[in-house]
PDB file of N, CA and C in Angstrom:
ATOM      1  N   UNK A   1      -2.110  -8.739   8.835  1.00  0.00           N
ATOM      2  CA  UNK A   1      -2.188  -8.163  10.166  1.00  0.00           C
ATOM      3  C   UNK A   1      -0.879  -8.455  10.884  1.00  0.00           C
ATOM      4  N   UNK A   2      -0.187  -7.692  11.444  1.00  0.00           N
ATOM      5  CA  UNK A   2       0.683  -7.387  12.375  1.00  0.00           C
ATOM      6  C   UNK A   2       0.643  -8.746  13.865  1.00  0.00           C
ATOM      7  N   UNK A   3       1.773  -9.309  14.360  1.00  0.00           N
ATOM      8  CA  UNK A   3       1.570  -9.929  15.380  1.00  0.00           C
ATOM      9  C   UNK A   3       1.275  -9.379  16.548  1.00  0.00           C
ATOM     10  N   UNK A   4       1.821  -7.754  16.600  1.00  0.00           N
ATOM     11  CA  UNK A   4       1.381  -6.770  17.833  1.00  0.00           C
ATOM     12  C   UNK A   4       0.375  -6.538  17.748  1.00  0.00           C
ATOM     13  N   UNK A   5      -0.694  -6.167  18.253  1.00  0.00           N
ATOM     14  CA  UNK A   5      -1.863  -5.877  18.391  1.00  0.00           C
ATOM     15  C   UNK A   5      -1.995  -4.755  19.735  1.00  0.00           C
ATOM     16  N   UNK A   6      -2.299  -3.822  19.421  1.00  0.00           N
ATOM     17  CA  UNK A   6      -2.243  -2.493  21.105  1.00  0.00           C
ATOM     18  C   UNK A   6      -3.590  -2.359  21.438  1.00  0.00           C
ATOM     19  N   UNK A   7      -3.681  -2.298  22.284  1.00  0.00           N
ATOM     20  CA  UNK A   7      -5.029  -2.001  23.134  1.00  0.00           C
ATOM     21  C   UNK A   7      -5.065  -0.447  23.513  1.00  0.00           C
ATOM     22  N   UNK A   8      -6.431  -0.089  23.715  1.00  0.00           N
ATOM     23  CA  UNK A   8      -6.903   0.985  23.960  1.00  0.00           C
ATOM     24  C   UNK A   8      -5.746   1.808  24.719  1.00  0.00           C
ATOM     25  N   UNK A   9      -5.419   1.085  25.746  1.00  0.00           N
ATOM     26  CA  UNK A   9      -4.239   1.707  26.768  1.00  0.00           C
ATOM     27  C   UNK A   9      -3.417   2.020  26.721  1.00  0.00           C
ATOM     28  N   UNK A  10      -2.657   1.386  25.385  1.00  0.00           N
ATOM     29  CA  UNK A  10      -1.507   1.459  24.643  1.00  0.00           C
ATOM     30  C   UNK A  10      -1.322   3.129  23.593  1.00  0.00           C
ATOM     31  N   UNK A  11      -2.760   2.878  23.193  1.00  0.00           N
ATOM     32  CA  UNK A  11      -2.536   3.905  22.141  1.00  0.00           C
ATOM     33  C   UNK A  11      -3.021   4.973  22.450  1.00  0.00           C
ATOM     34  N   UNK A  12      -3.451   4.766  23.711  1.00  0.00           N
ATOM     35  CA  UNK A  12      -3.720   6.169  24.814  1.00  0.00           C
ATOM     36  C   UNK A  12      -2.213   6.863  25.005  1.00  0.00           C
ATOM     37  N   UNK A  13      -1.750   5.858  25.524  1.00  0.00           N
ATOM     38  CA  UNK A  13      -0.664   5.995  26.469  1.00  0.00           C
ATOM     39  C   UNK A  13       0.548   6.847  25.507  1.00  0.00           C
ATOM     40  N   UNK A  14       0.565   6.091  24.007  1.00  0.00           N
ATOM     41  CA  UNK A  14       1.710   6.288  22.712  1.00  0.00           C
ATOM     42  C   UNK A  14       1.409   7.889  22.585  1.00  0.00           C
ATOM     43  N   UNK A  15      -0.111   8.224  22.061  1.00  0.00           N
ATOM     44  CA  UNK A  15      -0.718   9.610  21.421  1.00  0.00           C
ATOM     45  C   UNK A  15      -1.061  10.632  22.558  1.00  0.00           C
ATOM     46  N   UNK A  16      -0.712   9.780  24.262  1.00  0.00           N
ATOM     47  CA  UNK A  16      -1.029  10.859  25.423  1.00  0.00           C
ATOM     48  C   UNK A  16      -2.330  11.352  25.075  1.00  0.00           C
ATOM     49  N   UNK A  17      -3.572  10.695  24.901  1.00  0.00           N
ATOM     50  CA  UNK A  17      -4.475  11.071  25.357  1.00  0.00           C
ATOM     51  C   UNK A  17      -5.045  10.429  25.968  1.00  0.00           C
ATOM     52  N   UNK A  18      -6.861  10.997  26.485  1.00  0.00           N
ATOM     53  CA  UNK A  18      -7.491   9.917  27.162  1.00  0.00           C
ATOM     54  C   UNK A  18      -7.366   8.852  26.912  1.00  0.00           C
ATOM     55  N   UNK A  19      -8.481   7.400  27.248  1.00  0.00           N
ATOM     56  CA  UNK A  19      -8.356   6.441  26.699  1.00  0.00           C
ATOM     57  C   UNK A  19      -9.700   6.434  25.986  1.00  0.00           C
ATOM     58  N   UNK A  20     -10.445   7.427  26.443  1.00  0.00           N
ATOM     59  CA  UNK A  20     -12.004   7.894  25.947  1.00  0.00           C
ATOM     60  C   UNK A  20     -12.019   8.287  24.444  1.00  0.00           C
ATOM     61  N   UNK A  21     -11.234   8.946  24.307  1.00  0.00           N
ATOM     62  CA  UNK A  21     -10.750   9.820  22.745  1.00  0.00           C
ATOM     63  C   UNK A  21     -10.486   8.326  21.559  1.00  0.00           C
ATOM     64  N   UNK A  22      -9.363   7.642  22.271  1.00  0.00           N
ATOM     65  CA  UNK A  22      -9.413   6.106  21.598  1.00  0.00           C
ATOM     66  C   UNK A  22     -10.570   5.856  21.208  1.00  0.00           C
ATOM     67  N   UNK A  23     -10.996   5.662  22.199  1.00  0.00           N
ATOM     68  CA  UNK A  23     -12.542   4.690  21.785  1.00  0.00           C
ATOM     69  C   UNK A  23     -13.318   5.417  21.072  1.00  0.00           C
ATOM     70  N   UNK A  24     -13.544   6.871  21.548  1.00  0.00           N
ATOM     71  CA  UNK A  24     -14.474   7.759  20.445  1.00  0.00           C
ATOM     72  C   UNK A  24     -13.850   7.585  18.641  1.00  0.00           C
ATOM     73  N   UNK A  25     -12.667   7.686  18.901  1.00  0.00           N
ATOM     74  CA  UNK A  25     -11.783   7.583  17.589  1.00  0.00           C
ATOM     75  C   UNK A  25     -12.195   6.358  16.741  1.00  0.00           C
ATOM     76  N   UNK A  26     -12.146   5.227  17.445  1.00  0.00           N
ATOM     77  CA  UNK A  26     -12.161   3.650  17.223  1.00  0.00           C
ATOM     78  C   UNK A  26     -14.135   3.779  16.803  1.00  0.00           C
ATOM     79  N   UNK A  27     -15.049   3.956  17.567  1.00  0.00           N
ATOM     80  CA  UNK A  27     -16.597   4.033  16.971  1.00  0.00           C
ATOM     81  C   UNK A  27     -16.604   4.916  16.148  1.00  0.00           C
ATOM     82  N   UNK A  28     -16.174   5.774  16.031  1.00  0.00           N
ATOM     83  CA  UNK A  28     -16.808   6.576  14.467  1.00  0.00           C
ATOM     84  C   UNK A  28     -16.197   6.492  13.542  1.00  0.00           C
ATOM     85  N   UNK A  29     -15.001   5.294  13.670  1.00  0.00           N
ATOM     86  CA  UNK A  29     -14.130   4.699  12.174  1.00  0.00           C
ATOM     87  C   UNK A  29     -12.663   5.635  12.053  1.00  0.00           C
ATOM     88  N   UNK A  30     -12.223   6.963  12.413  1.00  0.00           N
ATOM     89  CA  UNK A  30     -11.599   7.584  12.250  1.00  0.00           C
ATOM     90  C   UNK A  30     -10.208   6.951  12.332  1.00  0.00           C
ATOM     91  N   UNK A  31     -10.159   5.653  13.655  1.00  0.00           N
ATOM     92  CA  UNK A  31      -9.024   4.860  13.637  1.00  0.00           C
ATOM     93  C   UNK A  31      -9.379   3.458  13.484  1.00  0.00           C
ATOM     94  N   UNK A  32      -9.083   2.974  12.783  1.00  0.00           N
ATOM     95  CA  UNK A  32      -9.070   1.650  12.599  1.00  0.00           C
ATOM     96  C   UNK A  32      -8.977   0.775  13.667  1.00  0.00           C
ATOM     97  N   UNK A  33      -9.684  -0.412  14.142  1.00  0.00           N
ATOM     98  CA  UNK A  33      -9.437  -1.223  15.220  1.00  0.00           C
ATOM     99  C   UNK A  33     -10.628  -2.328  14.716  1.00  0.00           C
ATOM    100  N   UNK A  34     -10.008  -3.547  15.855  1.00  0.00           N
ATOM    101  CA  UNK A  34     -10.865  -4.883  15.961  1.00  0.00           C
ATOM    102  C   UNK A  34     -11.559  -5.093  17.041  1.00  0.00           C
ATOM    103  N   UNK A  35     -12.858  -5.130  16.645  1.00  0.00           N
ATOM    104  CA  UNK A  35     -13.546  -5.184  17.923  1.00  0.00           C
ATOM    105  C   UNK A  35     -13.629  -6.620  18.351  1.00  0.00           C
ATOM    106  N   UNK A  36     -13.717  -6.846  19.689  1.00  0.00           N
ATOM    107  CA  UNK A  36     -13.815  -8.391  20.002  1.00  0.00           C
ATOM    108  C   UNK A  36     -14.766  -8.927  20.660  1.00  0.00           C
ATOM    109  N   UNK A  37     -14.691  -9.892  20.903  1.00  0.00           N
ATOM    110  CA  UNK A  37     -16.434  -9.902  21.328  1.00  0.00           C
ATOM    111  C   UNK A  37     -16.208 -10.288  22.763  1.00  0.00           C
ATOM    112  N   UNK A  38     -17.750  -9.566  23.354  1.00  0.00           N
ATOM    113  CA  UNK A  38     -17.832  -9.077  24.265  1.00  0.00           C
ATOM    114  C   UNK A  38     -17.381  -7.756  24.965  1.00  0.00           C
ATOM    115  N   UNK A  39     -18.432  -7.072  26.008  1.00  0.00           N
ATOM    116  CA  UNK A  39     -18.373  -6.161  25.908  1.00  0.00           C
ATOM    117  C   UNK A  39     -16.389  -5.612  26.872  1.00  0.00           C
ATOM    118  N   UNK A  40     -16.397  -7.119  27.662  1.00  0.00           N
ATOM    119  CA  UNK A  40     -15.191  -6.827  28.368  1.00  0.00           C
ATOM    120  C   UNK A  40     -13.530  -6.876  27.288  1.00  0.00           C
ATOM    121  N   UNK A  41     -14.074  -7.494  26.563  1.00  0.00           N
ATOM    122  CA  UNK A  41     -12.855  -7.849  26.004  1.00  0.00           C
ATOM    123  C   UNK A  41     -12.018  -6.482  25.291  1.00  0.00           C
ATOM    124  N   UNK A  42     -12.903  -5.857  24.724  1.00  0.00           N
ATOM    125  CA  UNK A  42     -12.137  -4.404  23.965  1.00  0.00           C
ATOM    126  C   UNK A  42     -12.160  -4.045  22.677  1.00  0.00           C
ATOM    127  N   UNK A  43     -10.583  -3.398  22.267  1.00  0.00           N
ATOM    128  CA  UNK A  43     -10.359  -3.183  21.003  1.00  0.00           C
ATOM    129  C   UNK A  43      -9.109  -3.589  20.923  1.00  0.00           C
ATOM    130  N   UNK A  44      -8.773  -4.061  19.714  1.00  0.00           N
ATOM    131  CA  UNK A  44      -6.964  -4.306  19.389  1.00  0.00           C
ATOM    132  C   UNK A  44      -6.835  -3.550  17.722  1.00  0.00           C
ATOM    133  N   UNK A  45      -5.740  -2.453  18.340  1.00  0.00           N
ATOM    134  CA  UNK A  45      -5.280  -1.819  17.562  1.00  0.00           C
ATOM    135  C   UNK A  45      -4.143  -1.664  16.865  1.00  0.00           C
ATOM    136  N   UNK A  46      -3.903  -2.072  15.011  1.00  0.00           N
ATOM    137  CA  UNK A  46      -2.607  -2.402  14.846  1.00  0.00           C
ATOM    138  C   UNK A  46      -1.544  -1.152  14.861  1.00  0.00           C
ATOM    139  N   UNK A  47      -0.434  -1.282  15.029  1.00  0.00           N
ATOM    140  CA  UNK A  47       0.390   0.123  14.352  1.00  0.00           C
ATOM    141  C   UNK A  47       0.643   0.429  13.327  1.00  0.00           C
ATOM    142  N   UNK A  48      -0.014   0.031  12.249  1.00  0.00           N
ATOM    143  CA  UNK A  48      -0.005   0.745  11.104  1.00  0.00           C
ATOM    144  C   UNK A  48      -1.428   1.803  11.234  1.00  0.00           C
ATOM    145  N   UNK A  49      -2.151   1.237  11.979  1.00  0.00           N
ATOM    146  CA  UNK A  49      -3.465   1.666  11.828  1.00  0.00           C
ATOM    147  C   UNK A  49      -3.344   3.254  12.500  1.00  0.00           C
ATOM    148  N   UNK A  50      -2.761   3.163  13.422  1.00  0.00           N
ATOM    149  CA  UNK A  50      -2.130   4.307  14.327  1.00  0.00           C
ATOM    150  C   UNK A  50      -1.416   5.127  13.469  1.00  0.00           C
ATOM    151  N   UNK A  51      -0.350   4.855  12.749  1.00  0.00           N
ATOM    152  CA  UNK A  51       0.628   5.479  11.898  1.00  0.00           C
ATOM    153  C   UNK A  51      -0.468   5.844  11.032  1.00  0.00           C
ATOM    154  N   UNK A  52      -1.523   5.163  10.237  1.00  0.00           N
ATOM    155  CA  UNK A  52      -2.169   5.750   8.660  1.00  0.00           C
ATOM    156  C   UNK A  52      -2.755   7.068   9.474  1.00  0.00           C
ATOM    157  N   UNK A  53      -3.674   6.764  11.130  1.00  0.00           N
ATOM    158  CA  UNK A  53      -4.875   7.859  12.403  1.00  0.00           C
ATOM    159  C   UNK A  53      -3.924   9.262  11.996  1.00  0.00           C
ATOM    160  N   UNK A  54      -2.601   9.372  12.543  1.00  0.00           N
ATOM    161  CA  UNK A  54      -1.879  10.510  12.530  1.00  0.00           C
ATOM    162  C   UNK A  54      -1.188  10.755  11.226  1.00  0.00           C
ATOM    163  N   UNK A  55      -0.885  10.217  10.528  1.00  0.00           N
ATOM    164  CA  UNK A  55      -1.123  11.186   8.916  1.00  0.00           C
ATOM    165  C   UNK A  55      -2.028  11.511   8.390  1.00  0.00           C
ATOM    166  N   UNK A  56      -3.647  11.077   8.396  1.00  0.00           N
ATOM    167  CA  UNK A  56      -4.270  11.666   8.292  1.00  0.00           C
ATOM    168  C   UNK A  56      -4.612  12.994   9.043  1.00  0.00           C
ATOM    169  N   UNK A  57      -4.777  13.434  10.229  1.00  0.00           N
ATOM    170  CA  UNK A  57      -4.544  14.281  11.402  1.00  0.00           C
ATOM    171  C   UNK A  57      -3.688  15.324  10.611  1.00  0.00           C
ATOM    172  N   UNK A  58      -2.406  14.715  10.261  1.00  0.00           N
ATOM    173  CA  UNK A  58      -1.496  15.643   9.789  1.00  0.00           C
ATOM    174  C   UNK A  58      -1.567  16.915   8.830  1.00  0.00           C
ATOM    175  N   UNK A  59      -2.429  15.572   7.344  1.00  0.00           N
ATOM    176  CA  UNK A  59      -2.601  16.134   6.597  1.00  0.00           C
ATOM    177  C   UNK A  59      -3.866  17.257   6.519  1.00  0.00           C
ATOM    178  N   UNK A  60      -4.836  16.596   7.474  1.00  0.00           N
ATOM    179  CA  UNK A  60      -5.959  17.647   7.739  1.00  0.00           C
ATOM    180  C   UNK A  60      -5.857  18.970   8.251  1.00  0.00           C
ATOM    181  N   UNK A  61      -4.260  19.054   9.327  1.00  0.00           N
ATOM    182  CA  UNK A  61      -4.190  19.937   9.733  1.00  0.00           C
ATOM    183  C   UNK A  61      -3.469  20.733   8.748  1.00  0.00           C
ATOM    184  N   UNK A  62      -2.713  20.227   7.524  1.00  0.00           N
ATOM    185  CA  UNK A  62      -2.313  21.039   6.305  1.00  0.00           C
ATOM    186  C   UNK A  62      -3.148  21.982   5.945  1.00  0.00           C
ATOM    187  N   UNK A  63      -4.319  21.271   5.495  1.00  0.00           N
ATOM    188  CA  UNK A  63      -5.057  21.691   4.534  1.00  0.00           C
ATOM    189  C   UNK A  63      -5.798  22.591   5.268  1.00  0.00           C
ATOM    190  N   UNK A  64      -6.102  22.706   6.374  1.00  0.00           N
ATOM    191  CA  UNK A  64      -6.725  23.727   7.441  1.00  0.00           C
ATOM    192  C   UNK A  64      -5.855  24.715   7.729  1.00  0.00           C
ATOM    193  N   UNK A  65      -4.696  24.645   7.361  1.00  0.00           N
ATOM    194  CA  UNK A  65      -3.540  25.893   7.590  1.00  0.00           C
ATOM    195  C   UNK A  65      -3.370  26.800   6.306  1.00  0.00           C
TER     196      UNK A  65
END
């Protein structure tokens, strides 16, 4: 694991979307993340995990073209 760790806000902020889409992304597995405990605490998301989210994306949108 990476010493950076990004939060929801972060990888909102990187991919310009909601921060809702994150989290939808992050519960149905599509992006990788660590959940922490409690409900305040969040998610920490590495950047590889981000980098593998959008090549997959990529490649899906290949294969759909």
């Amino acid at each position: 694991m990476s010493d950076t760790l990004l939060t929801v806000p972060d990888v909102a902020a990187q991919l310009k979307v909601p921060e809702q889409a994150v989290r939808r992304w992050l519960r149905t597995g599509q992006l990788e993340g660590i959940r922490l405990g409690g409900t305040k605490a969040g998610w920490r998301i590495e950047p590889a995990a981000v980098a593998r989210f959008l090549e997959q994306r990529r490649q899906a949108g290949k294969a759909a073209a």
